[in-house]
C-alpha atoms as a PDB file:
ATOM      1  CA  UNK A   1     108.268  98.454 116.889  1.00  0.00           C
ATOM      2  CA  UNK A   2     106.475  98.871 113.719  1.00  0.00           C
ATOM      3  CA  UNK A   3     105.348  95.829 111.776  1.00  0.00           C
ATOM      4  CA  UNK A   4     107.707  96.706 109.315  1.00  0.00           C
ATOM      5  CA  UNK A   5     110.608  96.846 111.395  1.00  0.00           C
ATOM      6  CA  UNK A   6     109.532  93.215 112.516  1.00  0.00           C
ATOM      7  CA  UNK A   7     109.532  92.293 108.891  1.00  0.00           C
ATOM      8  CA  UNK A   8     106.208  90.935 108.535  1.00  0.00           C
ATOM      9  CA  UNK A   9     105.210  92.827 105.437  1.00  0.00           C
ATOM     10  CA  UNK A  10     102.568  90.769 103.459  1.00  0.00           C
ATOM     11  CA  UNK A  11     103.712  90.808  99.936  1.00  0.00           C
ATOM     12  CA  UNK A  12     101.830  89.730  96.750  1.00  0.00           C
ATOM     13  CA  UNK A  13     103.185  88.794  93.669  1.00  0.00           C
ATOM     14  CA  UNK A  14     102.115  90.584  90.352  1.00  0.00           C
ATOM     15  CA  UNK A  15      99.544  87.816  89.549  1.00  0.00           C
ATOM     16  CA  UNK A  16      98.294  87.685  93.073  1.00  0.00           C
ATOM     17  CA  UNK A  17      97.446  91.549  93.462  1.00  0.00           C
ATOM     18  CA  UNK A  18      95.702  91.134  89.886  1.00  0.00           C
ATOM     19  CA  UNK A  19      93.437  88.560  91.044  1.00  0.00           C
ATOM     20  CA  UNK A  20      92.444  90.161  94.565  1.00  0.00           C
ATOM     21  CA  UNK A  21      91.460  93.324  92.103  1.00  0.00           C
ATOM     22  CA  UNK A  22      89.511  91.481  89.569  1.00  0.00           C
ATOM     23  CA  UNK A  23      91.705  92.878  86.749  1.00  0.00           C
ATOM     24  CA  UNK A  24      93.983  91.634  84.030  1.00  0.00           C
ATOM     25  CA  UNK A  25      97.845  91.808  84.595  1.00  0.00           C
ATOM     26  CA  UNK A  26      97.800  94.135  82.189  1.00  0.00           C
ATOM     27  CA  UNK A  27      95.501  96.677  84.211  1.00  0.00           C
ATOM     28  CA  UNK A  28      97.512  95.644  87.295  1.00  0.00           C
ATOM     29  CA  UNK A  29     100.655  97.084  85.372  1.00  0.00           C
ATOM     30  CA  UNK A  30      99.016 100.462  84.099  1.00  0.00           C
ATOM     31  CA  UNK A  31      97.709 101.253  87.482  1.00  0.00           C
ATOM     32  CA  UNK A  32     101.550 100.526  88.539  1.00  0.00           C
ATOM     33  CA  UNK A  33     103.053 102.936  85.734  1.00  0.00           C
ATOM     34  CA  UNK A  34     100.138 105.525  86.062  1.00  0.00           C
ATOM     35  CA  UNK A  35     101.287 106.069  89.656  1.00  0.00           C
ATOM     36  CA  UNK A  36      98.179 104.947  91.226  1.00  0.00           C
ATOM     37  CA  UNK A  37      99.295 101.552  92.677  1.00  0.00           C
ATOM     38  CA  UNK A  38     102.685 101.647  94.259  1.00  0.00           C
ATOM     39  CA  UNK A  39     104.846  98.462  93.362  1.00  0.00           C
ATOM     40  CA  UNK A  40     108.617  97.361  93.822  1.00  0.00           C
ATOM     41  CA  UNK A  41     111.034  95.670  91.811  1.00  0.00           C
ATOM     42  CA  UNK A  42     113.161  93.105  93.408  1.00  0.00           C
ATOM     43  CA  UNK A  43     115.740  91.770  90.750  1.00  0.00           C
ATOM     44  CA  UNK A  44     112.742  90.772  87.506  1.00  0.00           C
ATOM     45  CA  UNK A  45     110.295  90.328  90.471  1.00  0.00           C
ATOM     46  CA  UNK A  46     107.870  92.773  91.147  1.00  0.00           C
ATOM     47  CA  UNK A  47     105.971  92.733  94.117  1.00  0.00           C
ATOM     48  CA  UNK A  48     103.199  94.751  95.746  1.00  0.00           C
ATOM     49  CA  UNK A  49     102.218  95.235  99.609  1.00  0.00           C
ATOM     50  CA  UNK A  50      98.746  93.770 100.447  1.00  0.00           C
ATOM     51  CA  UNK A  51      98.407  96.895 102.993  1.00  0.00           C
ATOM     52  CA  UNK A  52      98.704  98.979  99.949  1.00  0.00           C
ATOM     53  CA  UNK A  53      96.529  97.053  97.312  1.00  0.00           C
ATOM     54  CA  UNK A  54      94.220  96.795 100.699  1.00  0.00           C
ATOM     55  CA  UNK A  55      94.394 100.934 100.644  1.00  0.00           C
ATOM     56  CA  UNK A  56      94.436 100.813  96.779  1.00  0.00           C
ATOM     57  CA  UNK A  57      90.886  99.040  96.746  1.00  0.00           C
ATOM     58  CA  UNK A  58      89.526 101.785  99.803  1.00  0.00           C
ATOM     59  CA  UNK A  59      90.387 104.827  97.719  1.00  0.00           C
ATOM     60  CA  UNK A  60      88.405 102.797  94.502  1.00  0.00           C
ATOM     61  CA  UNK A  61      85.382 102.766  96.496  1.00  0.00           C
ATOM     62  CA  UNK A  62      82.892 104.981  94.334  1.00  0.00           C
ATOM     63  CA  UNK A  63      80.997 107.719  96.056  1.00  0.00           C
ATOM     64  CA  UNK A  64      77.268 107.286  95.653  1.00  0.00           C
ATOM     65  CA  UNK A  65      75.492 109.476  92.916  1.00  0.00           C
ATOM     66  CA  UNK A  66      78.561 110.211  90.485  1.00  0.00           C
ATOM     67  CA  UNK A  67      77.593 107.635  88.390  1.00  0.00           C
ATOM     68  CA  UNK A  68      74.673 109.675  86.658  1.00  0.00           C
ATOM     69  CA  UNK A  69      76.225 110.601  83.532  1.00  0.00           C
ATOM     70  CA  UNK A  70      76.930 106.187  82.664  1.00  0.00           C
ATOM     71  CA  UNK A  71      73.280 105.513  82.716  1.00  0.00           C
ATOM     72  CA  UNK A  72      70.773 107.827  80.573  1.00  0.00           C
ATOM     73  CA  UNK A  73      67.568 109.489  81.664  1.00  0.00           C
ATOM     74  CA  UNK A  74      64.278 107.719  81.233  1.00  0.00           C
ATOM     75  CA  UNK A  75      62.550 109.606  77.949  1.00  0.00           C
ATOM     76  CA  UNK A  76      59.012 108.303  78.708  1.00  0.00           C
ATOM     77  CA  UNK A  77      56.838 105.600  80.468  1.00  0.00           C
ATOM     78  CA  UNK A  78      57.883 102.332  79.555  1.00  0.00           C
ATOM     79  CA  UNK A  79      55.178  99.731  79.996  1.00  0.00           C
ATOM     80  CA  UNK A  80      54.349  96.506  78.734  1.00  0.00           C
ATOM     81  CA  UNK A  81      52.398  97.462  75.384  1.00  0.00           C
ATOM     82  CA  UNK A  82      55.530  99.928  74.166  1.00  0.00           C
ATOM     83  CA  UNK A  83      57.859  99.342  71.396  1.00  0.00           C
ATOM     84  CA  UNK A  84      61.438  99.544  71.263  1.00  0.00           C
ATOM     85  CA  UNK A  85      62.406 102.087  68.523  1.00  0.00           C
ATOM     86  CA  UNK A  86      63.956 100.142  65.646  1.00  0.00           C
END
């Protein structure tokens, strides 16, 4: 038997998924709607799986070296007698 078949799913509530992410409910609910974060609806309840918030945070993960284009190229030496351009 599967752990699902056993019925020992670990389910989060809305608020609970948020805070294991670090994000806002509201980010919590566009990654839900977007398609990227799979979520159910039980009555006004919605609930998430930790297995899949667990898989969720995995597939996050960011690959070293594709953050170059956030951070700009050194122009020059920087040392202690330059000046910030004004």
């Amino acid at each position: 038997m599967t752990a699902a078949s056993e019925g020992s799913i670990s389910w989060l509530s809305s608020k609970e998924a948020a805070c294991r992410l670090g994000v806002t409910l509201r980010s919590l609910y566009r990654f839900i709607d977007e398609g990227s974060l799979p979520a159910y609806r039980f009555g006004r309840v919605i609930r998430l799986q930790q297995s899949e918030v667990d898989q969720f945070i995995e597939a996050s993960r960011i690959v070293p070296g594709t953050l170059e284009h956030l951070y700009p190229e050194a122009k020059g030496p920087v040392g202690p007698g330059d000046r910030a351009a004004s």
